[in-house]
Structure formats: C-alpha cells, structure tokens
C-alpha atoms as a PDB file:
ATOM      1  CA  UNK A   1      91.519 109.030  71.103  1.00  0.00           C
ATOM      2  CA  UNK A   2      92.451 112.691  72.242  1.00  0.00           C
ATOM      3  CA  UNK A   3      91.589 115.059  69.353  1.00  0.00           C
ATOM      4  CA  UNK A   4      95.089 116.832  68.429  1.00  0.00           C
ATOM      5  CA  UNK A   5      95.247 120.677  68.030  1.00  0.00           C
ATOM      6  CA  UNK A   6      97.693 122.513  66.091  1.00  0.00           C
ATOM      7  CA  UNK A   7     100.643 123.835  67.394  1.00  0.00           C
ATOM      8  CA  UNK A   8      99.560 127.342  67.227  1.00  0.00           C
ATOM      9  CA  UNK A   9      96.512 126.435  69.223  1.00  0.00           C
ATOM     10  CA  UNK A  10      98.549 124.106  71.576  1.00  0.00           C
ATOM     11  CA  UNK A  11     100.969 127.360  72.726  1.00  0.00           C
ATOM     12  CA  UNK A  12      97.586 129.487  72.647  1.00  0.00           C
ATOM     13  CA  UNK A  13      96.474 126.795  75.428  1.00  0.00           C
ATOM     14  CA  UNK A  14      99.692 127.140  77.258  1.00  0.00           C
ATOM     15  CA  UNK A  15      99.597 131.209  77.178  1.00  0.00           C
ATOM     16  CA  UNK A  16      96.435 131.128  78.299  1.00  0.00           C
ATOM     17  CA  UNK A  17      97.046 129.649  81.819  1.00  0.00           C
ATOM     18  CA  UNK A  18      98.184 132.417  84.015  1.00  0.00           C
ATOM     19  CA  UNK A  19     101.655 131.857  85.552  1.00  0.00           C
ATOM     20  CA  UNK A  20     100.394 132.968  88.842  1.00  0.00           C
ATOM     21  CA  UNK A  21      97.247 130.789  88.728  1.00  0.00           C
ATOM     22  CA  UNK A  22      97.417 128.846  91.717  1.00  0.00           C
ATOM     23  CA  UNK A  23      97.657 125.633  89.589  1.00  0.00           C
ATOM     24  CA  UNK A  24      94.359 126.172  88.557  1.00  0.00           C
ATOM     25  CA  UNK A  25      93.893 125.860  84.644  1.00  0.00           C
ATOM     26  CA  UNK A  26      91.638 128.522  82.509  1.00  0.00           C
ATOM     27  CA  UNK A  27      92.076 125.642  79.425  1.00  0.00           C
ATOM     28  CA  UNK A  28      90.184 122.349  80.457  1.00  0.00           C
ATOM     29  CA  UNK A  29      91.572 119.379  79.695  1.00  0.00           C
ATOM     30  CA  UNK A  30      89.043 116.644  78.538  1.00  0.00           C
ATOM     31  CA  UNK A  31      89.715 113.198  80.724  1.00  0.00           C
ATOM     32  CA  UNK A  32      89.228 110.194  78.619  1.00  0.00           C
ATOM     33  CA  UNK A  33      87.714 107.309  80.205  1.00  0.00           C
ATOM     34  CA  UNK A  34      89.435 104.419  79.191  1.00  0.00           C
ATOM     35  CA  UNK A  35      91.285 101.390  80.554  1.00  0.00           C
ATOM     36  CA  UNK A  36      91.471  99.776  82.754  1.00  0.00           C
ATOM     37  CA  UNK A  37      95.560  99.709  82.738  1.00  0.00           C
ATOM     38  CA  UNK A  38      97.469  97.292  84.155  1.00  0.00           C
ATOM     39  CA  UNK A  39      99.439  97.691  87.567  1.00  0.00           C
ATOM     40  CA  UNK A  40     103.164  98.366  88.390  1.00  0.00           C
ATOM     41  CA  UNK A  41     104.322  95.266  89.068  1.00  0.00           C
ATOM     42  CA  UNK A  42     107.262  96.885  91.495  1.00  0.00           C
ATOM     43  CA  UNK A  43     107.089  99.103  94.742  1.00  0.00           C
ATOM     44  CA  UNK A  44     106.184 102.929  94.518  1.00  0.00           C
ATOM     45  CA  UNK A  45     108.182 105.190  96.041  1.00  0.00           C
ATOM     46  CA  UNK A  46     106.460 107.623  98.971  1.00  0.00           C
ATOM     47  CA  UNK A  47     106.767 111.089  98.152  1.00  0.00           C
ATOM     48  CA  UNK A  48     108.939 112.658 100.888  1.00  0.00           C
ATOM     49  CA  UNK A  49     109.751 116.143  99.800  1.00  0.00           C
ATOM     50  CA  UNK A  50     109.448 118.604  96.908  1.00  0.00           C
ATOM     51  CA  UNK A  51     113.112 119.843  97.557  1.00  0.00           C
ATOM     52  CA  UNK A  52     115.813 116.567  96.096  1.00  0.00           C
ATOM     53  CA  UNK A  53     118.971 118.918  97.210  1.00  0.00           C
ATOM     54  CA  UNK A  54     119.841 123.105  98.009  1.00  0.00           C
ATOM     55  CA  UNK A  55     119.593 124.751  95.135  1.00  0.00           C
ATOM     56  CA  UNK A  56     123.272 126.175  95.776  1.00  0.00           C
ATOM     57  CA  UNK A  57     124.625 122.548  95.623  1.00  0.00           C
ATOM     58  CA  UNK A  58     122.805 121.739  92.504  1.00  0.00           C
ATOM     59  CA  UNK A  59     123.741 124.427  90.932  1.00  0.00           C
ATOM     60  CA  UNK A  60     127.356 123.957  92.057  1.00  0.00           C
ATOM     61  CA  UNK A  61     127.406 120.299  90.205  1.00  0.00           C
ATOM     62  CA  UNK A  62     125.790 122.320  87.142  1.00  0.00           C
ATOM     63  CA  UNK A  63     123.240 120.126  87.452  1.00  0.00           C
ATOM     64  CA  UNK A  64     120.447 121.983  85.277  1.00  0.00           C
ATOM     65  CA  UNK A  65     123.126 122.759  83.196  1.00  0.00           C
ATOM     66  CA  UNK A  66     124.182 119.021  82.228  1.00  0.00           C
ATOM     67  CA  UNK A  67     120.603 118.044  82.253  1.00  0.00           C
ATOM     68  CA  UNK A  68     119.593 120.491  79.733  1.00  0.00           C
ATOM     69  CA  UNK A  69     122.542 120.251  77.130  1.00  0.00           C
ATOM     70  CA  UNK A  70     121.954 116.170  77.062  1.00  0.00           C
ATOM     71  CA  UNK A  71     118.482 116.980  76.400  1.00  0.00           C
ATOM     72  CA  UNK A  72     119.048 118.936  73.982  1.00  0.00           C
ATOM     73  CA  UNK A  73     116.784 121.607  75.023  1.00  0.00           C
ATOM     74  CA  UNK A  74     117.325 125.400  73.231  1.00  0.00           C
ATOM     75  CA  UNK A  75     115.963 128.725  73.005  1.00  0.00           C
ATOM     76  CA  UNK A  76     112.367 128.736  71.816  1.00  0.00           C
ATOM     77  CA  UNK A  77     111.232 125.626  72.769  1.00  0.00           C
ATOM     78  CA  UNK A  78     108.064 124.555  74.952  1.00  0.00           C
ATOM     79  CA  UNK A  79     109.126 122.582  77.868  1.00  0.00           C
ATOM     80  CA  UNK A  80     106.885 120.892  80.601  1.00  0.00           C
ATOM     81  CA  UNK A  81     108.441 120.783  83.865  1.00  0.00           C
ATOM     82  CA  UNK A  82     106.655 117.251  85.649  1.00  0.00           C
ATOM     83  CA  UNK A  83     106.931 117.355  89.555  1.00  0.00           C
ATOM     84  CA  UNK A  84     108.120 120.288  89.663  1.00  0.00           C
ATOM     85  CA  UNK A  85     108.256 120.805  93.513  1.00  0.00           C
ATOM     86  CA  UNK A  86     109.678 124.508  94.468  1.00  0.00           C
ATOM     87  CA  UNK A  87     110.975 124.783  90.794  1.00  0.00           C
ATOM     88  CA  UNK A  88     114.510 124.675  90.336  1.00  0.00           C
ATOM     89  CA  UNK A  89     114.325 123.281  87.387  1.00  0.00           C
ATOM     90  CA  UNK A  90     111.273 125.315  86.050  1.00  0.00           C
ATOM     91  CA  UNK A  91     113.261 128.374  86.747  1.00  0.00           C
ATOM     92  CA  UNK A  92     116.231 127.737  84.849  1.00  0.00           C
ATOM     93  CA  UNK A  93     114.109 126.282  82.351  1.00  0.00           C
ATOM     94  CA  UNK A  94     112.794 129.594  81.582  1.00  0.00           C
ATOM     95  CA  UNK A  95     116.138 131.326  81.076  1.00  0.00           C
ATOM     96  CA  UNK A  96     117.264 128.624  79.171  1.00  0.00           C
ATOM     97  CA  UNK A  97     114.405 128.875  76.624  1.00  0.00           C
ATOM     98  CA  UNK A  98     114.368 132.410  76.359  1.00  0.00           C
ATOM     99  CA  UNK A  99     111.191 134.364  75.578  1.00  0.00           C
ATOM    100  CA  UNK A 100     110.352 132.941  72.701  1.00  0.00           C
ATOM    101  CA  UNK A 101     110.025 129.627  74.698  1.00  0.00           C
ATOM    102  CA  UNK A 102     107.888 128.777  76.874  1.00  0.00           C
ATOM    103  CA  UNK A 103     107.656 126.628  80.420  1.00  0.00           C
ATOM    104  CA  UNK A 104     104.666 124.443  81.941  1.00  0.00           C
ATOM    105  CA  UNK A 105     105.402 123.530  85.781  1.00  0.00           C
ATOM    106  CA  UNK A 106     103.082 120.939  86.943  1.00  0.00           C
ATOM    107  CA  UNK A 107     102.714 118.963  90.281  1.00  0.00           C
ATOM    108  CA  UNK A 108      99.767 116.865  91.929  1.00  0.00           C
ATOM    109  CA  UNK A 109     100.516 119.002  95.060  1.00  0.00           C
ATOM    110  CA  UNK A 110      98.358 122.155  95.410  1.00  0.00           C
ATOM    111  CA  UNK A 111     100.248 123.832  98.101  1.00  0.00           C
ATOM    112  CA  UNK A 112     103.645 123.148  96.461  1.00  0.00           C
ATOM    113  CA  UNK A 113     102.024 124.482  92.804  1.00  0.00           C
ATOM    114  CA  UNK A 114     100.783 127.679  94.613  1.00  0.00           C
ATOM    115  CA  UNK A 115     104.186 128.727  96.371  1.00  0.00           C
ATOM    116  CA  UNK A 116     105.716 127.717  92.705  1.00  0.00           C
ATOM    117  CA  UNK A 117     102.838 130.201  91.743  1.00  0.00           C
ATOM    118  CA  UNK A 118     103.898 132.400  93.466  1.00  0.00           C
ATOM    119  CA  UNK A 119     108.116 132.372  92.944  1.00  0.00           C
ATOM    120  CA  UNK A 120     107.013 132.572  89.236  1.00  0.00           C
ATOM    121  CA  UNK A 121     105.242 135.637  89.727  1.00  0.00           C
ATOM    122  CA  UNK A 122     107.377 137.131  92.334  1.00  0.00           C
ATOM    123  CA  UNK A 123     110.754 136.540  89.619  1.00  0.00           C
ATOM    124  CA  UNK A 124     108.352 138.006  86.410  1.00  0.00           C
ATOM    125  CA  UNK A 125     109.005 134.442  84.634  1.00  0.00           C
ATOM    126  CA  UNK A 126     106.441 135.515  82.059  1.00  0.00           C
ATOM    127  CA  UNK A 127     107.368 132.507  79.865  1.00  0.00           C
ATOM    128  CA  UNK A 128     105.985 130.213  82.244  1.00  0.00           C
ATOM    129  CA  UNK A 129     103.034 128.612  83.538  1.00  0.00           C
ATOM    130  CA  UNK A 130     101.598 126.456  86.220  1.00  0.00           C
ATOM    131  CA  UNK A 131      98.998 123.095  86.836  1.00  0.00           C
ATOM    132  CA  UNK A 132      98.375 120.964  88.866  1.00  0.00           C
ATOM    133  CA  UNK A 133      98.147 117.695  87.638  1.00  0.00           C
ATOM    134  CA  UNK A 134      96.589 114.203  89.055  1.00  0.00           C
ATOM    135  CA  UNK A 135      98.245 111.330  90.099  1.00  0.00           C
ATOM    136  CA  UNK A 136      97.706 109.294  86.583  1.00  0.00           C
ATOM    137  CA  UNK A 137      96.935 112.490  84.621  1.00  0.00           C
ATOM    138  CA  UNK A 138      99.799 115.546  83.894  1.00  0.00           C
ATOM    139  CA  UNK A 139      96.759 117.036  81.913  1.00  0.00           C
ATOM    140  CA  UNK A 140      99.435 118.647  79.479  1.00  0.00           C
ATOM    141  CA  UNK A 141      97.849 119.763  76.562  1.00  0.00           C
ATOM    142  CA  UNK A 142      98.108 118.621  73.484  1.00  0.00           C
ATOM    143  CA  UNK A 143     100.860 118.732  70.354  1.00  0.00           C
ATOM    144  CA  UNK A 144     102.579 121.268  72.499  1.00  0.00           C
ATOM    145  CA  UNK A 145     105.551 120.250  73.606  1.00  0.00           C
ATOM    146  CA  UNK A 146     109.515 119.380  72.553  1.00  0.00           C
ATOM    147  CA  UNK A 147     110.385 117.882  75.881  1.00  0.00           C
ATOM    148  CA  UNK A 148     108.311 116.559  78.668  1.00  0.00           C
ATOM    149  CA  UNK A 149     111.110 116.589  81.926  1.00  0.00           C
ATOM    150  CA  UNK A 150     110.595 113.616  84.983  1.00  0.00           C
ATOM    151  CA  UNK A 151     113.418 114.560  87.467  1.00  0.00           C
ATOM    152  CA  UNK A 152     114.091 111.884  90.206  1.00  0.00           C
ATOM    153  CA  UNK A 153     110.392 111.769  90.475  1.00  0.00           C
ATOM    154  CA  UNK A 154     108.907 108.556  87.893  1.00  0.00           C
ATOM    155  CA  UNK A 155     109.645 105.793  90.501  1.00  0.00           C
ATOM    156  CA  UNK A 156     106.698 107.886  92.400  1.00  0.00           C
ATOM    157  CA  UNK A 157     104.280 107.413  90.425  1.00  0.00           C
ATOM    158  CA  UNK A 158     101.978 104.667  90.879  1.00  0.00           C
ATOM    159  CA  UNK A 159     100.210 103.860  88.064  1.00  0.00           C
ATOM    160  CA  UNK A 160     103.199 104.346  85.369  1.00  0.00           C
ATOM    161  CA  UNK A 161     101.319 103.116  82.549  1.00  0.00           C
ATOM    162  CA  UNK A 162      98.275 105.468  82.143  1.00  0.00           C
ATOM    163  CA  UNK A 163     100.606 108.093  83.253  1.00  0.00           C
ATOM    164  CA  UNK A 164     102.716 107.481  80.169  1.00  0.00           C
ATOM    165  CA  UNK A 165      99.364 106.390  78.032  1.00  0.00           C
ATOM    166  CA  UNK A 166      98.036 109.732  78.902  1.00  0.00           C
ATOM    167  CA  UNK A 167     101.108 112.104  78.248  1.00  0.00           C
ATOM    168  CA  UNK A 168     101.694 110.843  74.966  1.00  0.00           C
ATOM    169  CA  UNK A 169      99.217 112.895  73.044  1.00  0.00           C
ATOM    170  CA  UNK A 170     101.369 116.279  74.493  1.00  0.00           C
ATOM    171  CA  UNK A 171     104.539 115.468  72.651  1.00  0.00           C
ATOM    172  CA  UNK A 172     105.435 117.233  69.435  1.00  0.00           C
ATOM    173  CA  UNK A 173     106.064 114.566  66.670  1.00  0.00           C
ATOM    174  CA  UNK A 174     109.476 115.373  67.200  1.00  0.00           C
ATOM    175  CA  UNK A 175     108.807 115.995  71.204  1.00  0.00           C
ATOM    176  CA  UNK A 176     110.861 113.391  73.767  1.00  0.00           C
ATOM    177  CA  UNK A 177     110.420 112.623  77.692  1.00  0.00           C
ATOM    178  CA  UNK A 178     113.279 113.065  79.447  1.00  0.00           C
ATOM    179  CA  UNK A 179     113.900 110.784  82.581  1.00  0.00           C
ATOM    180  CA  UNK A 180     116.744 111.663  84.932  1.00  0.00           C
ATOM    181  CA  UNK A 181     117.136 108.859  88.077  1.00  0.00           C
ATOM    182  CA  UNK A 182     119.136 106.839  90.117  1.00  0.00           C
ATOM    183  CA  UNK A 183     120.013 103.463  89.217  1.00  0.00           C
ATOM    184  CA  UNK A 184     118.453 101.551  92.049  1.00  0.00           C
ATOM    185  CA  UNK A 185     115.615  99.735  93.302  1.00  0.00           C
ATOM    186  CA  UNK A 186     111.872 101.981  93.233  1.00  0.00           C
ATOM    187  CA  UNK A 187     111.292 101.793  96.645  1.00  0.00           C
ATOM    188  CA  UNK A 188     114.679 103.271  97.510  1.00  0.00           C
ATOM    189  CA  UNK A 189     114.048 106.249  95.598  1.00  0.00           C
ATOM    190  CA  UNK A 190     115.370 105.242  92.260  1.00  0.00           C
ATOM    191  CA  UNK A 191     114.229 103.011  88.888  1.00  0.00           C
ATOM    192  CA  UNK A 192     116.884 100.489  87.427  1.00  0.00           C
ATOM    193  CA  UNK A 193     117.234 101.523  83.628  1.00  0.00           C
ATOM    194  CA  UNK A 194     115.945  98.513  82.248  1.00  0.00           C
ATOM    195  CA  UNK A 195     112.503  98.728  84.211  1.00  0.00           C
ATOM    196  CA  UNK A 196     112.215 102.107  82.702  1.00  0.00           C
ATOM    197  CA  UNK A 197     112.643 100.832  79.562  1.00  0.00           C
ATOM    198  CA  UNK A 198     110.553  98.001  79.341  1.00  0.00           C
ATOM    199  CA  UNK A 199     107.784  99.802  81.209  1.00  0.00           C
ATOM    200  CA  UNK A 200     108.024 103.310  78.533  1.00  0.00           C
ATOM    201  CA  UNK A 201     108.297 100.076  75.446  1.00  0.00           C
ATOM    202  CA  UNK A 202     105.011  98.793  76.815  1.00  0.00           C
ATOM    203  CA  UNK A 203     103.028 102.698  75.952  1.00  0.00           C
ATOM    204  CA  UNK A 204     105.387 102.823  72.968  1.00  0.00           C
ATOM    205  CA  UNK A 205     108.264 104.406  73.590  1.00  0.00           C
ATOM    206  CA  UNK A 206     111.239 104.069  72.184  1.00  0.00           C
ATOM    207  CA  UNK A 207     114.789 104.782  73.961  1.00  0.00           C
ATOM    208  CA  UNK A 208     116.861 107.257  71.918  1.00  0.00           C
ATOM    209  CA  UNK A 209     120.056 107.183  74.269  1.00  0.00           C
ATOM    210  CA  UNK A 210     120.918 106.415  77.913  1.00  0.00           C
ATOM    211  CA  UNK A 211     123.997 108.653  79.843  1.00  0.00           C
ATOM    212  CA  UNK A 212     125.458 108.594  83.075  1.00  0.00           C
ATOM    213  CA  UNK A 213     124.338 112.172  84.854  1.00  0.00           C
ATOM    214  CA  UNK A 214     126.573 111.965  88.125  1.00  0.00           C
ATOM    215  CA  UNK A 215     126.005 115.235  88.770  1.00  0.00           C
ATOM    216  CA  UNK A 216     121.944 114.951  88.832  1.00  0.00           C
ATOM    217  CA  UNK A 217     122.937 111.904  90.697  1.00  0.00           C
ATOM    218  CA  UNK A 218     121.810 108.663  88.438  1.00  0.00           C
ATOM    219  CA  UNK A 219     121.361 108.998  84.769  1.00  0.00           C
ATOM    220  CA  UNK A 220     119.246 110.760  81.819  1.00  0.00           C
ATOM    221  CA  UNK A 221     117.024 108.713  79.798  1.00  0.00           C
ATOM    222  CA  UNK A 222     115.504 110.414  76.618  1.00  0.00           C
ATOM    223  CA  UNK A 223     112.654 108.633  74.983  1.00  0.00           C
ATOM    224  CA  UNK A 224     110.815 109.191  71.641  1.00  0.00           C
ATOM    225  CA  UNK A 225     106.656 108.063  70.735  1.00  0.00           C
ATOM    226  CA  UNK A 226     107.088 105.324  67.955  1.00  0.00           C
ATOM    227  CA  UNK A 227     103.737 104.075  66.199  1.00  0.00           C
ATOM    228  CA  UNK A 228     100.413 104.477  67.620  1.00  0.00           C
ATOM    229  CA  UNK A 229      99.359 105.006  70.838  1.00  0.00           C
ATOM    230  CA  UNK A 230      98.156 101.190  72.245  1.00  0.00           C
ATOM    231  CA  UNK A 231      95.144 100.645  73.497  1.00  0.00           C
ATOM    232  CA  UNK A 232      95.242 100.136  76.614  1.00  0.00           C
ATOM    233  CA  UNK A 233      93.960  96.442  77.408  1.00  0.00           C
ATOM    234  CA  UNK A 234      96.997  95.838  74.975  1.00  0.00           C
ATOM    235  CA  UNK A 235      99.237  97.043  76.986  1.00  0.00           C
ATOM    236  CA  UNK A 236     101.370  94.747  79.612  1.00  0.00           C
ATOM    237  CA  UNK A 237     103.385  95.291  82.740  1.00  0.00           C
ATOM    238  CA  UNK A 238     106.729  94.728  83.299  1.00  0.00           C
ATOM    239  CA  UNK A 239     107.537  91.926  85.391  1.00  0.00           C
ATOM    240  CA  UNK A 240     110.052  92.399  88.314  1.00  0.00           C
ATOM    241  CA  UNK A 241     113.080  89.405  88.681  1.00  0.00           C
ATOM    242  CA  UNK A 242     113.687  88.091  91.693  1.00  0.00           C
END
C-alpha cells in the first residue's frame, strides 16, 4: 500500500515542483508494482488534440465557471488539473483558488506539459505546478488534494482501472474526482454515465451526485473514496451491453 504523508508534507511535495519545470518532478513518486488489473471491456478513445474548444467560446458558455461552482471548488484548496492540455482549466483554476490554494497540471504529453510550462511561467501563476504523468499513473502525490478534475478526457484512458486504483491514495479524506463528459459511446469521444459508474464502483468509488453541464457539453460526475482501497485481483470490469 502507498505510505500516506501528512497534509503539510503533501503541499510541501506540491511546492516543491517548480511551475516552470518542464513536467519534470523534483519529488519522486514511488511506482508500486502490483496487479495485474483487469481490462476495459469498451473502446478507448484516440487522443486527437489537447485543445476541446477556443478558449473565447468556453469562456463565453462560462464553462469553467459552471464546472467549478458544481464542484464545489473554493479559495484555498489544492486542485489537480488531469489532462490538462494547453490549460484552460489550470489557469482559471488558479484564480479561482487564490494564493492560498494551490494547482497541479498534469498530462502524459511532454511537449503539451512544457508549453503549459511555459504559459504558467509566462502569466506568474505561482500557485501552480506541472507533471507529466503516465498513461496508468497521474503520479499525484499523496493526501494532497480536495479535487482531482478529468475534463472530457477519462474515455481516453486505456487502462481505467489502475488509473483510478492508483489516484486514490492522492485524495484528501474529504477529496472527490470530478468527471465532466458527454453522454455517449467511448469511442465517439464520450462515456455513458452508467459505465462511469460501475467502472469508478469497481476501485471504490462512490457517486455523490450526477448534473447535466450543457455548457461543458455532457455532464459533471463527482465521486467520493468509500472503504479501502481493493486489491487489485479483486477488482472486476465492467461489462459492455450489446
């Protein structure tokens, strides 16, 4: 099991990774080796581009702004930003938490993490930070964090339940994941709520409430860490209906 650090060590860990870092983290993050764990029984989703929309049209649906009042998400909180592509959620993230808060961006792409790398530095966002994560690992650290943030990006990830295994330990005890996506097969770019659900249940998750987000196009999902953590050869995939 990961060994958990307190939360004053946890935002030491976070401050310590330089927000103009290159995705590159000065705070290793031990790997377990464990599993194996089971596959997604469904399609994957290619990832096309780090951009969903302009930032202008977002911004003109208040998209941020919706996504971050049902979230619940307030000044001096630590938020982790997951796919965070050229960061327009990371940098509204930062205003939003203020600078007591604080801001992790993370992506699996290393040129997209260095331009974020660089828009961080370039806009002085000293309340935020940058990784770059693996494909099954976000390598967040741990106890550090009151929401974890997926933005129209979980129906890319391939293997969904070591992802989920894995970013468990990062939560807070009172920490949620916040999904926002369109309700619609994986390989067309969405996840239908109920997979999401049953495949978060299966890690041990529990759903704390489902809303329609038509301006982030789909919905918000928030979801909550109930029990322990299962080992993984416990755990079991969702099975697709035809």
């Amino acid at each position: 099991m990961i060994r958990l650090i307190s939360r004053a060590a946890a935002f030491a860990a976070i401050v310590a990774l330089s927000a103009c870092d290159g995705g590159q983290p000065t705070v290793p993050v031990k790997r377990e080796h464990v599993g194996p764990f089971p596959a997604a029984d469904r399609p994957v989703a290619t990832i096309v581009s780090p951009r969903w929309s302009t930032e202008e049209q977002r911004d003109r649906r208040n998209e941020a702004g919706d996504v971050m009042g049902l979230s619940g998400i307030t000044p001096g909180m630590t938020v982790a930003d997951i796919g965070a592509g050229e960061g327009y959620y990371t940098i509204r993230l930062a205003a939003r938490v203020g600078k007591n808060g604080r801001v992790l961006a993370e992506d699996i792409i290393q040129p997209v993490i260095s331009a974020l790398a660089e828009r961080v530095a370039r806009d002085r966002l000293d309340n935020v930070s940058v990784r770059l994560g693996e494909p099954a690992n976000p390598r967040l650290p741990a106890a550090s964090f009151d929401r974890v943030l997926m933005i129209h990006m979980y129906h890319e990830i391939e293997q969904p339940y070591e992802f989920l295994w894995r970013l468990r330990p990062s939560l807070k005890s009172n920490g949620e994941i916040v999904v926002v996506d369109a309700d619609r097969p994986t390989q067309n770019h969405g996840t239908p709520p109920a997979l999401l659900k049953c495949e978060f249940a299966a890690v041990g998750y529990a759903l704390v409430r489902l809303d329609n987000m038509p301006s982030a196009g789909g919905y918000l999902a928030r979801f909550r860490a109930v029990g322990p953590r299962p080992d993984p050869s416990a755990i079991r995939s969702c099975r697709l209906r035809s």
